[in-house]
Protein backbone atom coordinates (compact mmCIF):
# COMPACT_ATOMS: atom_id res chain seq x y z
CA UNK A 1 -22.55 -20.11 -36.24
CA UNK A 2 -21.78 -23.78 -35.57
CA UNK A 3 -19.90 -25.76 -33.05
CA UNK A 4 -16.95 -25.06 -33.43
CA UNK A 5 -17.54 -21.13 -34.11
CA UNK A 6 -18.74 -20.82 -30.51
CA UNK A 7 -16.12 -22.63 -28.54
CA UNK A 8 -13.75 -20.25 -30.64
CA UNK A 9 -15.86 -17.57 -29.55
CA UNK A 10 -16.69 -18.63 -26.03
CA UNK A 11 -12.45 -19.20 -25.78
CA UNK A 12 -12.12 -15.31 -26.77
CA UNK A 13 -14.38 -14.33 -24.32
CA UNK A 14 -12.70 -16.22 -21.36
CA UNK A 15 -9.23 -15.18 -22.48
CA UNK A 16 -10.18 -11.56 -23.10
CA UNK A 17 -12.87 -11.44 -20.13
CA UNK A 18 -15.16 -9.25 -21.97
CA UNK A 19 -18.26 -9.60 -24.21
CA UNK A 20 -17.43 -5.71 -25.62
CA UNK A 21 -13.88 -6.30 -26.44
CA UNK A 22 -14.73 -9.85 -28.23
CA UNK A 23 -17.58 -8.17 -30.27
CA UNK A 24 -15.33 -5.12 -30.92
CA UNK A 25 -12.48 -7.54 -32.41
CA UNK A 26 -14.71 -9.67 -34.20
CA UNK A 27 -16.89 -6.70 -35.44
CA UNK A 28 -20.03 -8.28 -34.21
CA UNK A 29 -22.99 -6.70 -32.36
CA UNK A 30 -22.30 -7.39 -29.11
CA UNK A 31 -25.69 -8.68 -28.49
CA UNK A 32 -24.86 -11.61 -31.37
CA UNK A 33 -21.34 -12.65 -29.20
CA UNK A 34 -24.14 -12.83 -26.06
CA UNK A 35 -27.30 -15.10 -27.83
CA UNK A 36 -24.18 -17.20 -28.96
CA UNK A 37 -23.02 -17.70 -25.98
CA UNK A 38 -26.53 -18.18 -24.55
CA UNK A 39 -26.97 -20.87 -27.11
CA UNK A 40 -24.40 -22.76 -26.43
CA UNK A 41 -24.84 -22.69 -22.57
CA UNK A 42 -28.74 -24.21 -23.41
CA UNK A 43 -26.81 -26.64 -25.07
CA UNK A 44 -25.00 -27.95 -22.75
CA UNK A 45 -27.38 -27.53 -20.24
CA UNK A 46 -24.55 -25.44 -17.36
CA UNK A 47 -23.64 -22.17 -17.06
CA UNK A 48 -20.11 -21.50 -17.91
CA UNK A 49 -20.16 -17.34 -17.16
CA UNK A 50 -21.35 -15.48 -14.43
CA UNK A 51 -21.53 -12.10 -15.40
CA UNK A 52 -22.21 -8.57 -13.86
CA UNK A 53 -22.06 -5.16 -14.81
CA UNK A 54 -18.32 -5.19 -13.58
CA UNK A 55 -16.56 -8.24 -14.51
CA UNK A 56 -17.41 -11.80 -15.75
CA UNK A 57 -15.72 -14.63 -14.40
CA UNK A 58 -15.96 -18.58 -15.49
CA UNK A 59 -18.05 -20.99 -13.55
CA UNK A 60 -16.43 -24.53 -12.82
CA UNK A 61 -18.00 -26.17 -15.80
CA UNK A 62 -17.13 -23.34 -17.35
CA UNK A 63 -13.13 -23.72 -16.69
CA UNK A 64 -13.66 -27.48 -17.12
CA UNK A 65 -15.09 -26.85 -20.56
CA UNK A 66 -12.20 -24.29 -21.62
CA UNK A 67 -9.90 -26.22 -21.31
CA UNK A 68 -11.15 -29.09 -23.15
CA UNK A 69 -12.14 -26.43 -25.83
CA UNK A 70 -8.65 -25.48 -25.89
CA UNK A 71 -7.38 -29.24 -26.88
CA UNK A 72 -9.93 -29.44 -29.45
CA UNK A 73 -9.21 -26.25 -31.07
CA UNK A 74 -5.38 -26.75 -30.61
CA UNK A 75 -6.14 -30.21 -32.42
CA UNK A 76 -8.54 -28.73 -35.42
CA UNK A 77 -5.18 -26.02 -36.02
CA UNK A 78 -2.85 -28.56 -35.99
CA UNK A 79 -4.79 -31.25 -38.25
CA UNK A 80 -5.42 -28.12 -40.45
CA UNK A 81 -1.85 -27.33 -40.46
CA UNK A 82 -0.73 -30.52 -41.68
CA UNK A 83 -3.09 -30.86 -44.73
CA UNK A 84 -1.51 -27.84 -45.82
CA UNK A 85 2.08 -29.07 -45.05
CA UNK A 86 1.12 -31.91 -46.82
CA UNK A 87 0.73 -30.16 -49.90
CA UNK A 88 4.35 -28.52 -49.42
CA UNK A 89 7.88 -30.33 -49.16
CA UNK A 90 8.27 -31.29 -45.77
CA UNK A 91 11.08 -28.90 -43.39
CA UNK A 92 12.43 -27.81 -40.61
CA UNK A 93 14.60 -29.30 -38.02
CA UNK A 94 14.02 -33.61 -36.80
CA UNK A 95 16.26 -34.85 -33.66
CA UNK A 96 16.35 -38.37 -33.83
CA UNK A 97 18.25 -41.00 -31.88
CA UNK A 98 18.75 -44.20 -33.10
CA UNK A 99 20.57 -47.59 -31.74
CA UNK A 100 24.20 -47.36 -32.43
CA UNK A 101 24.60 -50.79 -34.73
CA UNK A 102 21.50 -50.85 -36.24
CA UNK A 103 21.44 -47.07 -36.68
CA UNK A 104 24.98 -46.88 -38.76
CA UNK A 105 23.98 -50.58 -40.57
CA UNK A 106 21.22 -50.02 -41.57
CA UNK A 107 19.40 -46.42 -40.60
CA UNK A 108 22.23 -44.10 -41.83
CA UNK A 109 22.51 -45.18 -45.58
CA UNK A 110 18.32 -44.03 -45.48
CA UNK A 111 18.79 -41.27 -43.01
CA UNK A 112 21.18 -39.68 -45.63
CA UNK A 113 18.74 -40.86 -48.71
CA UNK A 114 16.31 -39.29 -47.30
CA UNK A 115 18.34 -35.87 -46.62
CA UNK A 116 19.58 -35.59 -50.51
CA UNK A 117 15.40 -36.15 -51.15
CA UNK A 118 14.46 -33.53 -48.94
CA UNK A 119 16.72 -30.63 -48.29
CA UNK A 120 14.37 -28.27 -46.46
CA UNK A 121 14.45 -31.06 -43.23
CA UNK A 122 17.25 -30.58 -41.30
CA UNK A 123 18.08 -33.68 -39.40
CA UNK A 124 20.25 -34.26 -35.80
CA UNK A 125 21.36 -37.64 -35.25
CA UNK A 126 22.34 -38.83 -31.67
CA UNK A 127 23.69 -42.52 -32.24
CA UNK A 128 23.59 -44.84 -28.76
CA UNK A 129 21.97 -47.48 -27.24
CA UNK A 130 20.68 -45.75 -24.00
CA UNK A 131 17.01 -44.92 -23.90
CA UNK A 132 16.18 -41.39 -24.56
CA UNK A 133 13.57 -39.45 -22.38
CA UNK A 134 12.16 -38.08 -25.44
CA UNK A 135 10.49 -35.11 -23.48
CA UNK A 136 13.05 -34.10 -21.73
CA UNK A 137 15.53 -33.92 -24.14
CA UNK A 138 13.80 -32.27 -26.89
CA UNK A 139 13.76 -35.63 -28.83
CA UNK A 140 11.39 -35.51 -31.86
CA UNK A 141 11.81 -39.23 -32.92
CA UNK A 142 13.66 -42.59 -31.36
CA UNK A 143 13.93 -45.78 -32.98
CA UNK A 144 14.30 -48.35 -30.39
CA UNK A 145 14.34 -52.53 -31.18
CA UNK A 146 12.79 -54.30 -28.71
CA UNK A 147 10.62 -57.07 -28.15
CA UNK A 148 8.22 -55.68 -26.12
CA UNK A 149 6.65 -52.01 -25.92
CA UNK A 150 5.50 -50.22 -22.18
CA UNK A 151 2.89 -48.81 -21.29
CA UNK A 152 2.29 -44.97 -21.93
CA UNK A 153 4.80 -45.64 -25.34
CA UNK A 154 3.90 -43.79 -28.37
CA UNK A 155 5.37 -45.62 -30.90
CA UNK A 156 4.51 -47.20 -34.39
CA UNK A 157 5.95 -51.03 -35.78
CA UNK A 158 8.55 -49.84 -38.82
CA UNK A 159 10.13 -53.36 -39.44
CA UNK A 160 11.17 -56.28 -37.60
CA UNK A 161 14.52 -57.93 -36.95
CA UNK A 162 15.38 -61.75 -37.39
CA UNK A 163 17.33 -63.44 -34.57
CA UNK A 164 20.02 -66.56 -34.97
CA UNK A 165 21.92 -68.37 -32.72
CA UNK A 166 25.60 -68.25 -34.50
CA UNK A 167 28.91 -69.84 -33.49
CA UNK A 168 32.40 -70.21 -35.61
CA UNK A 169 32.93 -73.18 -37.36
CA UNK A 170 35.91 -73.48 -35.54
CA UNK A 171 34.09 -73.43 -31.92
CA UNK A 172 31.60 -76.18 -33.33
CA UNK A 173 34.51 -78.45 -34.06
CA UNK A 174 36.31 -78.37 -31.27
CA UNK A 175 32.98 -78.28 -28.79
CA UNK A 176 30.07 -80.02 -30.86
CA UNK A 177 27.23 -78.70 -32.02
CA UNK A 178 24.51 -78.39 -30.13
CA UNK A 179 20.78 -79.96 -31.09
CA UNK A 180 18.71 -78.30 -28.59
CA UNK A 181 18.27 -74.75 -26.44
CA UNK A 182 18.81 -77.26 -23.49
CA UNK A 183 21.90 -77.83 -24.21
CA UNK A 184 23.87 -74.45 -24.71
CA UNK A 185 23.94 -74.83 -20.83
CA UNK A 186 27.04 -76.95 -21.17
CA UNK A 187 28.19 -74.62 -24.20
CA UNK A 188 30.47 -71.11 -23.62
CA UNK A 189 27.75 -68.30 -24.75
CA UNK A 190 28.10 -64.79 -25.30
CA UNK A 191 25.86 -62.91 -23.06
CA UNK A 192 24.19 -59.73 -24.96
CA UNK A 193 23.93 -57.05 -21.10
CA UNK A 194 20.64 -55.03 -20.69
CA UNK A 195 20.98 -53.12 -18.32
CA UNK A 196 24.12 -54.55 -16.66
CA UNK A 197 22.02 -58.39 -16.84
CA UNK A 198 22.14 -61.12 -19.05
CA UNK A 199 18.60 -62.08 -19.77
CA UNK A 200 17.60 -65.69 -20.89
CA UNK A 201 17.63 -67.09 -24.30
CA UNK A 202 14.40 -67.38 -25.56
CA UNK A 203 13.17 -70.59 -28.20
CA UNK A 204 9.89 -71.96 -29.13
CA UNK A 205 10.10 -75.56 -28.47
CA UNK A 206 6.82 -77.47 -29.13
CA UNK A 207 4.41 -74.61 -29.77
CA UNK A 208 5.50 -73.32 -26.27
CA UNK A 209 8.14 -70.20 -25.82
CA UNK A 210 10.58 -71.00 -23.49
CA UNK A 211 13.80 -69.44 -21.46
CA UNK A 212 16.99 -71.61 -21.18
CA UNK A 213 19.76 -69.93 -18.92
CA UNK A 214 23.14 -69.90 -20.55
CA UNK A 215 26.72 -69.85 -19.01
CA UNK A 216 28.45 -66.70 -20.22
CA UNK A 217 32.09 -65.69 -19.78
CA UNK A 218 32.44 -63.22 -21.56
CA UNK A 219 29.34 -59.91 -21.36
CA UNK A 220 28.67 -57.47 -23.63
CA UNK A 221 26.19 -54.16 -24.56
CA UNK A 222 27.24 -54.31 -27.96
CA UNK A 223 25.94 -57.04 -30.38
CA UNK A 224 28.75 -56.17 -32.80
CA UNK A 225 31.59 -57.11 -30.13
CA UNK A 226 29.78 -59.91 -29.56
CA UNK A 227 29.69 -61.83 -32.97
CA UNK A 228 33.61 -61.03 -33.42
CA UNK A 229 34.14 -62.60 -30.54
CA UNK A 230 31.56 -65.19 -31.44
CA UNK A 231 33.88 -65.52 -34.96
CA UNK A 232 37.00 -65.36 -33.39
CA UNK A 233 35.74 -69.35 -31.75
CA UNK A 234 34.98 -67.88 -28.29
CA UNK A 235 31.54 -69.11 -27.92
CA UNK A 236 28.21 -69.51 -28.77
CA UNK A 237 26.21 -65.91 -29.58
CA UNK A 238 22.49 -64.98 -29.96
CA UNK A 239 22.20 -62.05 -31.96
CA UNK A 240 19.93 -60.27 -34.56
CA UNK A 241 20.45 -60.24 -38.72
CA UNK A 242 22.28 -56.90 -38.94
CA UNK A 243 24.55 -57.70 -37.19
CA UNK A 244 25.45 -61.17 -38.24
CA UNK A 245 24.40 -61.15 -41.96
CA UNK A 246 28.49 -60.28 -43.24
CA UNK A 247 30.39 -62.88 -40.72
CA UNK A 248 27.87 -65.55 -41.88
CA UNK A 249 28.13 -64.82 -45.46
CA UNK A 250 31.82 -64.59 -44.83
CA UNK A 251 31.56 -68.41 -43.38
CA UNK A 252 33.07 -66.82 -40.18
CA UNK A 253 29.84 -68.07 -38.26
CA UNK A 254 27.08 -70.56 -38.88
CA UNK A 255 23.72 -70.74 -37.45
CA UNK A 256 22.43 -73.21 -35.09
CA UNK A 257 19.14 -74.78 -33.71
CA UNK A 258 17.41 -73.91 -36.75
CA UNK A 259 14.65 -75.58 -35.25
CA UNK A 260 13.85 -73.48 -32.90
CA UNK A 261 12.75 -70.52 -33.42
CA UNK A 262 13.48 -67.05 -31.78
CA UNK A 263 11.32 -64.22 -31.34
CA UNK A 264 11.59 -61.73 -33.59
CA UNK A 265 12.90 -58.03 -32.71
CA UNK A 266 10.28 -54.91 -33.42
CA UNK A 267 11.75 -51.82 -34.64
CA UNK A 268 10.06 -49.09 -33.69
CA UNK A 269 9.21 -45.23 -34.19
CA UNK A 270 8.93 -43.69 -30.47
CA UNK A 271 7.22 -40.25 -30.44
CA UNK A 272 7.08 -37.80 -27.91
CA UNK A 273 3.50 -38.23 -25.65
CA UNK A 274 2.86 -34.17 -25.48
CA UNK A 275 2.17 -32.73 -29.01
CA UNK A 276 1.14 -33.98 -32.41
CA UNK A 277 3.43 -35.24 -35.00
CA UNK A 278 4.68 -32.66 -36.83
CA UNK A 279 4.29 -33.30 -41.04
CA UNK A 280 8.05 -33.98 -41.35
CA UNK A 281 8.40 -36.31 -38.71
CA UNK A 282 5.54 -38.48 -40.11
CA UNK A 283 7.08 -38.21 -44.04
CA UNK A 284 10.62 -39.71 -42.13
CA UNK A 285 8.67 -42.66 -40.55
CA UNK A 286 7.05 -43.43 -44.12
CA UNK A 287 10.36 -43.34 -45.83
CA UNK A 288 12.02 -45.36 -43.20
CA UNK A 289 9.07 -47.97 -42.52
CA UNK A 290 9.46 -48.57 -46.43
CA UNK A 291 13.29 -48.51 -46.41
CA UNK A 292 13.23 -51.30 -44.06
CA UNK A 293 10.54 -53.47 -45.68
């Protein structure tokens, strides 16, 4: 018996709190289930049961040991599980939120791709720009775009967004075009809200990333508000490709300050922290990671 055999058998044991009854439901010799057990306590060097001819009961390393025994073997089941998934089509039921611009730009024409190629995955989609607690709310997958990740996130890198400073062609005649980040100071910009503040906009200038604080009027949680009004001469916008890429190509908006580059946007794949990826969940993130490459 290796290993793995005797924390199985050494988990029976504790749960059923009998040597007999394990041996009985393993069809063993009881006296095999108790040199295992032996074995595996010279092993490791503790005792993990006291026993008498009444009732056994777990030391402390011998609680402490269950229930890391218990993580392994839930992990061996569940890596198990999905090799055999893995041979299968992938279904049941995903939850997934997703950023409400991005999400119906870009992540719906793939979300629905992706149902008409697998039919056996069922998927819920919650469309919004507040951040899920994935836990809490049953949540099996969130896409958030952000620029920087915190700590305790699950979360794999799917794609990257592009961002642009973009004003109307209109605004630029009538206010100049500005050369530098300095500069938008004097300009009328668009502030994107994050949680009811407008942060800085961010350039590299010289090697060195920089924030330059803008003047905004007009505020805004919504990108795609933001680059109408942007179009419609109002100001001066920072905002990333998906939701600029038609108003540009329309000549509605040009870019700006080029020169100076802006961080880019990572889109990610939050999981929940508590339990393993399911099979399904992990085929969605493939299909969408190469959707948006």
């Amino acid at each position: 018996m290796d290993r793995l055999d005797a924390m199985q058998l050494f988990v029976r044991i504790a749960e059923l709190g009998s040597f007999a009854a394990v041996a009985q439901q393993m069809g063993l010799a009881r006296s095999v289930v108790t040199r295992q057990i032996a074995g595996l306590e010279a092993h490791l060097g503790v005792k993990l049961m006291a026993r008498s001819t009444r009732r056994l009961s777990l030391t402390s390393a011998g609680t402490a040991y269950l229930e890391k025994c218990r993580v392994i073997l839930n992990l061996v089941e569940a890596a198990e599980t999905d090799v055999a998934e893995e041979r299968l089509a992938p279904r049941g039921n995903i939850r997934i939120s997703l950023p409400l611009s991005f999400g119906i730009k870009r992540l719906a024409p793939l979300l629905l791709d992706f149902s008409r190629r697998y039919p056996e995955v069922g998927l819920d989609m919650d469309y919004s720009d507040r951040r899920v607690k994935l836990i809490e709310e049953g949540i099996d997958l969130s896409i958030r775009i952000t620029r920087r990740l915190e700590g305790g996130d699950v979360a794999r890198k799917i794609g990257a967004s592009h961002m642009q400073v973009v004003a109307a062609p209109d605004y630029l005649a009538r206010h100049g075009r500005p050369r530098h980040p300095g500069e938008l100071v004097h300009h009328e910009c668009l502030g994107y809200t994050a949680g009811g503040t407008t942060q800085q906009w961010q350039f590299m200038v010289d090697g060195q990333l920089l924030g330059f604080a803008v003047r905004s009027r007009i505020h805004a949680n919504n990108g795609d508000v933001l680059a109408e009004a942007a179009a419609q001469g109002l100001g001066i916008t920072l905002q990333p490709d998906f939701i600029i890429e038609m108003p540009l190509a329309a000549g509605r908006l040009e870019a700006i300050l080029g020169d100076y580059p802006v961080p880019k946007l990572g889109i990610y794949a939050m999981l929940p922290s508590n339990r393993q990826v399911p099979h399904r969940v992990r085929v969605l993130m493939d299909f969408l990671a190469a959707g948006l490459a």
